[in-house]
Protein backbone atom coordinates (compact mmCIF):
# COMPACT_ATOMS: atom_id res chain seq x y z
CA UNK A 1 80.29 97.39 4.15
CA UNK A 2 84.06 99.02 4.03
CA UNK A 3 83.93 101.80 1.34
CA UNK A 4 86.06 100.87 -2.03
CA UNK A 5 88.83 103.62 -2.47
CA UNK A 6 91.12 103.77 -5.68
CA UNK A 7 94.17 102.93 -5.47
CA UNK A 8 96.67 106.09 -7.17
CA UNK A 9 99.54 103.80 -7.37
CA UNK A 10 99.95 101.16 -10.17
CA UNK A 11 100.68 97.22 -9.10
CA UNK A 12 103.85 98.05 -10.67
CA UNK A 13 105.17 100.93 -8.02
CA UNK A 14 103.98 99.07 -5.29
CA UNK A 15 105.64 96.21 -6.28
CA UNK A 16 109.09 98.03 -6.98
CA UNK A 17 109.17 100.21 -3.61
CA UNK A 18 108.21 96.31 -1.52
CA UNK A 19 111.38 95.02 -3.74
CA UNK A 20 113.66 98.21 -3.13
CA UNK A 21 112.78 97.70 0.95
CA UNK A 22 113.61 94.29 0.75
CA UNK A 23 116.72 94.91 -1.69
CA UNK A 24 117.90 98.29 0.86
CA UNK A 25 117.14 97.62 4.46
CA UNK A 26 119.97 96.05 5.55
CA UNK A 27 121.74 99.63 4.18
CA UNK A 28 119.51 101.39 6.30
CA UNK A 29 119.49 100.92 10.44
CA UNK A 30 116.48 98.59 9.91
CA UNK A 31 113.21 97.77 7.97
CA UNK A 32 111.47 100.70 9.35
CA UNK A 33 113.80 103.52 8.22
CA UNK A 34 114.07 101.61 4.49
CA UNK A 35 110.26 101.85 4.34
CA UNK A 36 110.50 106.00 5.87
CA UNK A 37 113.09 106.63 3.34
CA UNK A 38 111.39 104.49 0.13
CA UNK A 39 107.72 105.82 0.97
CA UNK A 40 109.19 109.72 0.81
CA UNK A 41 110.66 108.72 -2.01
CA UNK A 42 107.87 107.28 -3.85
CA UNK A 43 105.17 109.58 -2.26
CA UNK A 44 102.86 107.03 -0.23
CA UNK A 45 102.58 106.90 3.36
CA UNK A 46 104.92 105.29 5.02
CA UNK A 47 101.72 103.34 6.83
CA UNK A 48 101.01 102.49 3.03
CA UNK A 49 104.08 100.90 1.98
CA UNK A 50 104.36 98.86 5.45
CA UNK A 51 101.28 97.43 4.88
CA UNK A 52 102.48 96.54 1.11
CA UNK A 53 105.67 94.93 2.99
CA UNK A 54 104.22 92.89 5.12
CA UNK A 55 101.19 91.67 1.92
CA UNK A 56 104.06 90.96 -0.25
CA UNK A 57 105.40 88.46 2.88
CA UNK A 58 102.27 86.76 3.39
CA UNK A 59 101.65 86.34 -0.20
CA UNK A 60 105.39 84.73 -0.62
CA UNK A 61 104.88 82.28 2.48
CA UNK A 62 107.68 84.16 4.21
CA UNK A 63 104.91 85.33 6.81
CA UNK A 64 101.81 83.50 8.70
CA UNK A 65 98.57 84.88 7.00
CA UNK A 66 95.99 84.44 4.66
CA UNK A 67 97.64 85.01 0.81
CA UNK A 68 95.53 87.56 -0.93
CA UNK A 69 94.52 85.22 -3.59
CA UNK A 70 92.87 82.98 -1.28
CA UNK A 71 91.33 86.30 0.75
CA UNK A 72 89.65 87.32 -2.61
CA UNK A 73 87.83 83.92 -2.98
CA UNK A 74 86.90 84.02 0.37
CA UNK A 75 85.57 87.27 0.07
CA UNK A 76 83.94 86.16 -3.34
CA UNK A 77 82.44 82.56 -1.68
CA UNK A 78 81.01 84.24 1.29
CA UNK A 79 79.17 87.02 -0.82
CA UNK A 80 77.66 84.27 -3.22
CA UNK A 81 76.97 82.26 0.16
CA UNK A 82 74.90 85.25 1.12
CA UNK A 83 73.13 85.81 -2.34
CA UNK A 84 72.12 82.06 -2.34
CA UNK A 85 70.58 82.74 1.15
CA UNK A 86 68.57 85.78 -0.15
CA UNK A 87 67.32 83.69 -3.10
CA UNK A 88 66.67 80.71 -0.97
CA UNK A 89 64.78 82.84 1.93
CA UNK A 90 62.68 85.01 -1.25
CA UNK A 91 62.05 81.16 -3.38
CA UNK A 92 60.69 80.02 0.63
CA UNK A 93 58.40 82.84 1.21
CA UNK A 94 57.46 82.85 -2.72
CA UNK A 95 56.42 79.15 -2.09
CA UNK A 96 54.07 79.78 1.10
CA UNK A 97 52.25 82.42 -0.54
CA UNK A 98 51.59 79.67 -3.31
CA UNK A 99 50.65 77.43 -1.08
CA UNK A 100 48.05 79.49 0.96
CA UNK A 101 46.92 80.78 -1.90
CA UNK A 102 46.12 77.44 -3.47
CA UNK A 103 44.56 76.31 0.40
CA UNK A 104 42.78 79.35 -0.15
CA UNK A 105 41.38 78.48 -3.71
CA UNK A 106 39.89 74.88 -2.87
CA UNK A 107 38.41 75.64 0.45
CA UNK A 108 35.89 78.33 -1.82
């Protein structure tokens, strides 16, 4: 399992420094040097704030890949997928105890 880290900067900033790259690249050489300049700016990485960029596209359709609304009920379907499993596999071996033990009980 991927260890949860906080996140130090509010929806708010990260939402403002993707709108400022998209609002001041074309005033820079390219999308790159926006997100250098923006990230010092703001104090992320500039790693961070790429990875915001390219989110924000995916989430607006302008980009191929899974929105993160829909990655969040995956993520939340396949975890209850596996909890119904674990119940299912503990209610199976709960029932075949039962059931030797009752075999057990009549053949006394």
């Amino acid at each position: 399992m991927m260890s949860k880290t906080t996140n130090k900067f509010s929806s708010e900033v990260r939402e403002r420094a993707v709108r400022l790259v998209f609002d001041n690249e074309c005033q820079h050489g390219s999308r790159w040097q926006a997100i250098v300049s923006i990230a010092a700016k703001i104090g992320c990485s500039v790693h961070t704030l790429n990875e915001w960029v390219k989110k924000a596209e995916v989430d607006s359709g302008k980009c191929a890949g899974i929105p993160t609304e829909m990655a969040e009920k995956l993520k939340a379907l396949e975890r209850e997928n596996r909890e119904l499993r674990q119940a299912n596999e503990i209610l199976r071996k709960v029932s075949a105890y039962f059931a030797m033990a009752e075999l057990d009980r009549r053949s006394k």
